[in-house]
Protein backbone atom coordinates (compact mmCIF):
# COMPACT_ATOMS: atom_id res chain seq x y z
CA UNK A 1 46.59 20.45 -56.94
CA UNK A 2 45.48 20.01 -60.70
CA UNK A 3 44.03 16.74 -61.20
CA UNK A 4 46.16 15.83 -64.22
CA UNK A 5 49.08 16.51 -61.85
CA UNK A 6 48.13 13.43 -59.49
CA UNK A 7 49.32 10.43 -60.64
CA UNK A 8 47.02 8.42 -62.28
CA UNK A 9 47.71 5.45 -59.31
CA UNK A 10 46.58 7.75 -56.83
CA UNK A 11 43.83 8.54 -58.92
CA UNK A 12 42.95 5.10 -58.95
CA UNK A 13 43.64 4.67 -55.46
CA UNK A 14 40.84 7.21 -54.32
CA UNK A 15 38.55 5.93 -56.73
CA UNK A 16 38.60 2.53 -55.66
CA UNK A 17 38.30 3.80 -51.96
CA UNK A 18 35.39 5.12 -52.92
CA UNK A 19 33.51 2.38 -54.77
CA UNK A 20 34.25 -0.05 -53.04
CA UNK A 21 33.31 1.79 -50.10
CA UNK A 22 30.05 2.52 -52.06
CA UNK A 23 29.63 -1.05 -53.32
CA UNK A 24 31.48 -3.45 -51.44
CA UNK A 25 34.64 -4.61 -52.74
CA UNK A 26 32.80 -8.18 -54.62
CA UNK A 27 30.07 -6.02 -55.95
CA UNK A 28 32.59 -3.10 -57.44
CA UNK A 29 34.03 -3.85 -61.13
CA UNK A 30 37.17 -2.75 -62.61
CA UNK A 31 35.24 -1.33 -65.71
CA UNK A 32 33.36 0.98 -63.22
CA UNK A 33 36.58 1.99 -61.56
CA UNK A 34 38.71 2.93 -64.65
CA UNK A 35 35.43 4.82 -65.61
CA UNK A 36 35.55 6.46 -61.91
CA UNK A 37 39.42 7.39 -62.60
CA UNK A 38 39.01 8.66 -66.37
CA UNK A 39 40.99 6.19 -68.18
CA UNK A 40 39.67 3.28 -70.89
CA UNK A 41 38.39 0.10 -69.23
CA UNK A 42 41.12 -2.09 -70.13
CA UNK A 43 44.55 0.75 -68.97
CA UNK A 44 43.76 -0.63 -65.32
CA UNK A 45 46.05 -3.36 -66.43
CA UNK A 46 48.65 -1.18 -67.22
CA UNK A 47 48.73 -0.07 -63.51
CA UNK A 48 47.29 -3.11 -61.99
CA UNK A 49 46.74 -7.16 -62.20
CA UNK A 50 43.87 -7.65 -60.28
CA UNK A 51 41.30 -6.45 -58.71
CA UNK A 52 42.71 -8.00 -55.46
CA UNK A 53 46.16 -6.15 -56.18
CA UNK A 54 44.28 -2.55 -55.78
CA UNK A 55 42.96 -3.94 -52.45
CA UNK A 56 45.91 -5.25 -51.02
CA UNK A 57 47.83 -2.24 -52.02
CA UNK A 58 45.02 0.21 -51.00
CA UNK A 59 45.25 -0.98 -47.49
CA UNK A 60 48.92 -1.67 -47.50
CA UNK A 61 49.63 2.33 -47.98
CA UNK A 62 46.58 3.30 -45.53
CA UNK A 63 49.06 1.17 -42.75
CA UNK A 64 52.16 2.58 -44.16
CA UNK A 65 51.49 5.88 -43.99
CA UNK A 66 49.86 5.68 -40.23
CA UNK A 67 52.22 4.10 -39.04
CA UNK A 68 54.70 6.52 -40.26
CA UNK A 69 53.00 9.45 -39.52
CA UNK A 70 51.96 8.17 -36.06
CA UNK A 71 55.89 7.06 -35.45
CA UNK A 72 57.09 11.06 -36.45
CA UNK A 73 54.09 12.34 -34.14
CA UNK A 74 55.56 10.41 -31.37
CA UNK A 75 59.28 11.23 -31.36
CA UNK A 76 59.67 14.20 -30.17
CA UNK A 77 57.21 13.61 -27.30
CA UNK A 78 58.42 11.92 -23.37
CA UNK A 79 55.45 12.01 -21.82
CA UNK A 80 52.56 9.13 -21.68
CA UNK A 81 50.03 11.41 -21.25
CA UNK A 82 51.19 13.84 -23.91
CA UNK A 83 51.87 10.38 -26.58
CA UNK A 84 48.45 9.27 -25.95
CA UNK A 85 47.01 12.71 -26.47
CA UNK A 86 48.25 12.86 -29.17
CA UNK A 87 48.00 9.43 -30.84
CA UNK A 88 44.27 9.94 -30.42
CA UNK A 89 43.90 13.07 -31.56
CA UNK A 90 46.01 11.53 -34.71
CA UNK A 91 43.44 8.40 -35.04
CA UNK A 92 40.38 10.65 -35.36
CA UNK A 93 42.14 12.91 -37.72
CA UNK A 94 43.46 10.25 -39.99
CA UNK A 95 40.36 8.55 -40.21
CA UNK A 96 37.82 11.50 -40.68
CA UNK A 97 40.46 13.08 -43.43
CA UNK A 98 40.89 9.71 -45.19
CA UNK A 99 37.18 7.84 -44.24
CA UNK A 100 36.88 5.92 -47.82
CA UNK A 101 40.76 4.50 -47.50
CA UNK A 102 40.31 3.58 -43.53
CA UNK A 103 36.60 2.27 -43.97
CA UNK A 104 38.26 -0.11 -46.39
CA UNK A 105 41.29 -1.05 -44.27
CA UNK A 106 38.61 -1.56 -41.17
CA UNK A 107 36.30 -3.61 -43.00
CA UNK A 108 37.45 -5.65 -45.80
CA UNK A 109 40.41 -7.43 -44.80
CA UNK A 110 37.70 -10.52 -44.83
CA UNK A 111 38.00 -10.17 -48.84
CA UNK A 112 41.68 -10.13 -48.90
CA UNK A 113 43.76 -13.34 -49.88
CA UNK A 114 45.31 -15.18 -47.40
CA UNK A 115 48.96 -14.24 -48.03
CA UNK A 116 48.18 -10.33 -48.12
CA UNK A 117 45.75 -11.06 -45.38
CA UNK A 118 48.65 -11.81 -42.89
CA UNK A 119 51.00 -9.07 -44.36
CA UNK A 120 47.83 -6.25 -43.51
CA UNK A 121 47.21 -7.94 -40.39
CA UNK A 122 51.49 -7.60 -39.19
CA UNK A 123 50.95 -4.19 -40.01
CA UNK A 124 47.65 -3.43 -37.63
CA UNK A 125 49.64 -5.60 -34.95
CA UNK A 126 52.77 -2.83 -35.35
CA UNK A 127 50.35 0.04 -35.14
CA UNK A 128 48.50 -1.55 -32.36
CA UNK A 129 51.83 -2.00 -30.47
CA UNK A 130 53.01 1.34 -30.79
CA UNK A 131 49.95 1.69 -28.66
CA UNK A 132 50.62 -0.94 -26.41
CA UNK A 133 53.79 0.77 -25.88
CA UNK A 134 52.11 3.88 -25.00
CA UNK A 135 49.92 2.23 -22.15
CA UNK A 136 53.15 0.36 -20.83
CA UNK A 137 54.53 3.53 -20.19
CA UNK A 138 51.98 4.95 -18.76
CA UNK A 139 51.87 2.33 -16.16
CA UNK A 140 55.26 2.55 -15.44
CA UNK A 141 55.87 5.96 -15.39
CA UNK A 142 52.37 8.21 -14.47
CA UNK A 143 50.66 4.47 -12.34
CA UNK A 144 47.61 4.48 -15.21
CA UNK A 145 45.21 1.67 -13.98
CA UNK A 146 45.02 -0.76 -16.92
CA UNK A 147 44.43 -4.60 -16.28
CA UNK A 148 45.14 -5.10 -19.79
CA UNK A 149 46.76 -3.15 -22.12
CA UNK A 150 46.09 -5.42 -25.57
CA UNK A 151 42.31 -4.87 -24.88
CA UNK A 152 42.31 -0.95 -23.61
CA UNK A 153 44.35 -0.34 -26.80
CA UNK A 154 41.74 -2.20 -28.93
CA UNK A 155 38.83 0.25 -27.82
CA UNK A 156 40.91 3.17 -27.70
CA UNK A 157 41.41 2.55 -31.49
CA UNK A 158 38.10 1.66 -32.38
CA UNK A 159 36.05 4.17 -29.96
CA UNK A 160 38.50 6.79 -32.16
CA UNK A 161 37.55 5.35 -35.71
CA UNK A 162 34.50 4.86 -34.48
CA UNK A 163 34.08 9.05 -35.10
CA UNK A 164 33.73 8.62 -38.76
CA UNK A 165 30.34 7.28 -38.28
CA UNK A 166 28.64 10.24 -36.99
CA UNK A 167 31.16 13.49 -37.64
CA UNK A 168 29.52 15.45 -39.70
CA UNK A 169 31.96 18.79 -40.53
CA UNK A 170 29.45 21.49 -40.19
CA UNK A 171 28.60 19.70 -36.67
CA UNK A 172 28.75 20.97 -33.03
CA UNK A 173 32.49 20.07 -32.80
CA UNK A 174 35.97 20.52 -34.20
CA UNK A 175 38.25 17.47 -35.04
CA UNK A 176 40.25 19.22 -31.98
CA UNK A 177 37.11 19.44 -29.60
CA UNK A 178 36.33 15.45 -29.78
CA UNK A 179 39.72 14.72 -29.76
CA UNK A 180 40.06 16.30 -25.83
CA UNK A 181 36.99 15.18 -25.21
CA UNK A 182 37.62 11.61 -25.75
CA UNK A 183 41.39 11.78 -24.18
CA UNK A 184 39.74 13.41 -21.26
CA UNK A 185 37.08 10.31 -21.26
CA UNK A 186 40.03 7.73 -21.70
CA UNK A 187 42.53 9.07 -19.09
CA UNK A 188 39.95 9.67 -16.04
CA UNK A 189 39.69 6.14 -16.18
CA UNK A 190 43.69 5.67 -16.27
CA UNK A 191 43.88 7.45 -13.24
CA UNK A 192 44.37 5.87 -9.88
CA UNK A 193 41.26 6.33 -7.90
């Protein structure tokens, strides 16, 4: 896609991933961004009010869009086993495709005000819980050995973002090769012994 065929939000939207991935988001100015995006220091009003608005709404799509994406992955699939495959495989792809825009949704919620603060956090809760509901299942329906499911689900997610740290493209494996690797990791210890 031509670049003066994205819209000039999204534009904006990858460029602040980046800096403030780069700088931190109280180090990053909006004069650097609109810079960053092509446009004249002061149009950034024209798309946004603050600063804190890019933020907000820069996490706010990152949890949109998993959730949705994770949501159509999941309904055509029964199985535990096969939703949990599958979720991971999802949660390393996501976040190696997308690294500025997740590294920013991981780690600067601290920076966010209070009221979009709790509107990001609802939305990790729902993602988290379409997780939970995965593990539920699974010890219903295939006896997976979980004591508890809030805190499995927590280092499932975080052992899978956890990727973007050290995949390197050109490396020893595919996005598909860690993926099985880490769901056969995770499930041998779901297993009843």
């Amino acid at each position: 896609m031509k670049e003066d065929s994205i819209p000039r939000k999204t534009i904006i939207f990858k460029e602040a991933a980046k800096l403030f991935r780069e700088k931190g988001y109280q180090a990053a100015n909006l004069r650097e961004l609109a810079r960053r995006a092509g446009i004249q220091g002061g149009s950034i009003y024209h798309h946004f009010s603050s600063k804190q608005e890019i933020l907000f709404q820069l996490m706010n799509n990152t949890m949109n869009d998993m959730i949705e994406r994770l949501l159509a992955i999941l309904a055509p699939l029964e199985s535990p086993t096969e939703q949990l495959r599958q979720t991971m495989r999802f949660h390393i792809e996501y976040h190696i495709v997308g690294t500025d825009e997740t590294y920013i949704t991981d780690d600067e919620l601290r920076n966010l005000e209070p009221d979009n603060y709790l509107q990001i956090i609802a939305k990790r809760d729902r993602y988290q819980h379409l997780i939970e509901g995965i593990l539920r299942q699974g010890q219903q329906l295939e006896n997976w050995q979980i004591s508890d499911i809030k805190l499995f689900s927590r280092a499932v997610i975080q052992m899978c973002a956890g990727v973007t740290r050290w995949y390197q493209p050109k490396g020893n494996f595919t996005i598909d090769e860690i993926a099985a690797q880490y769901f056969s990791l995770v499930t041998r210890g779901l297993l009843p012994g």
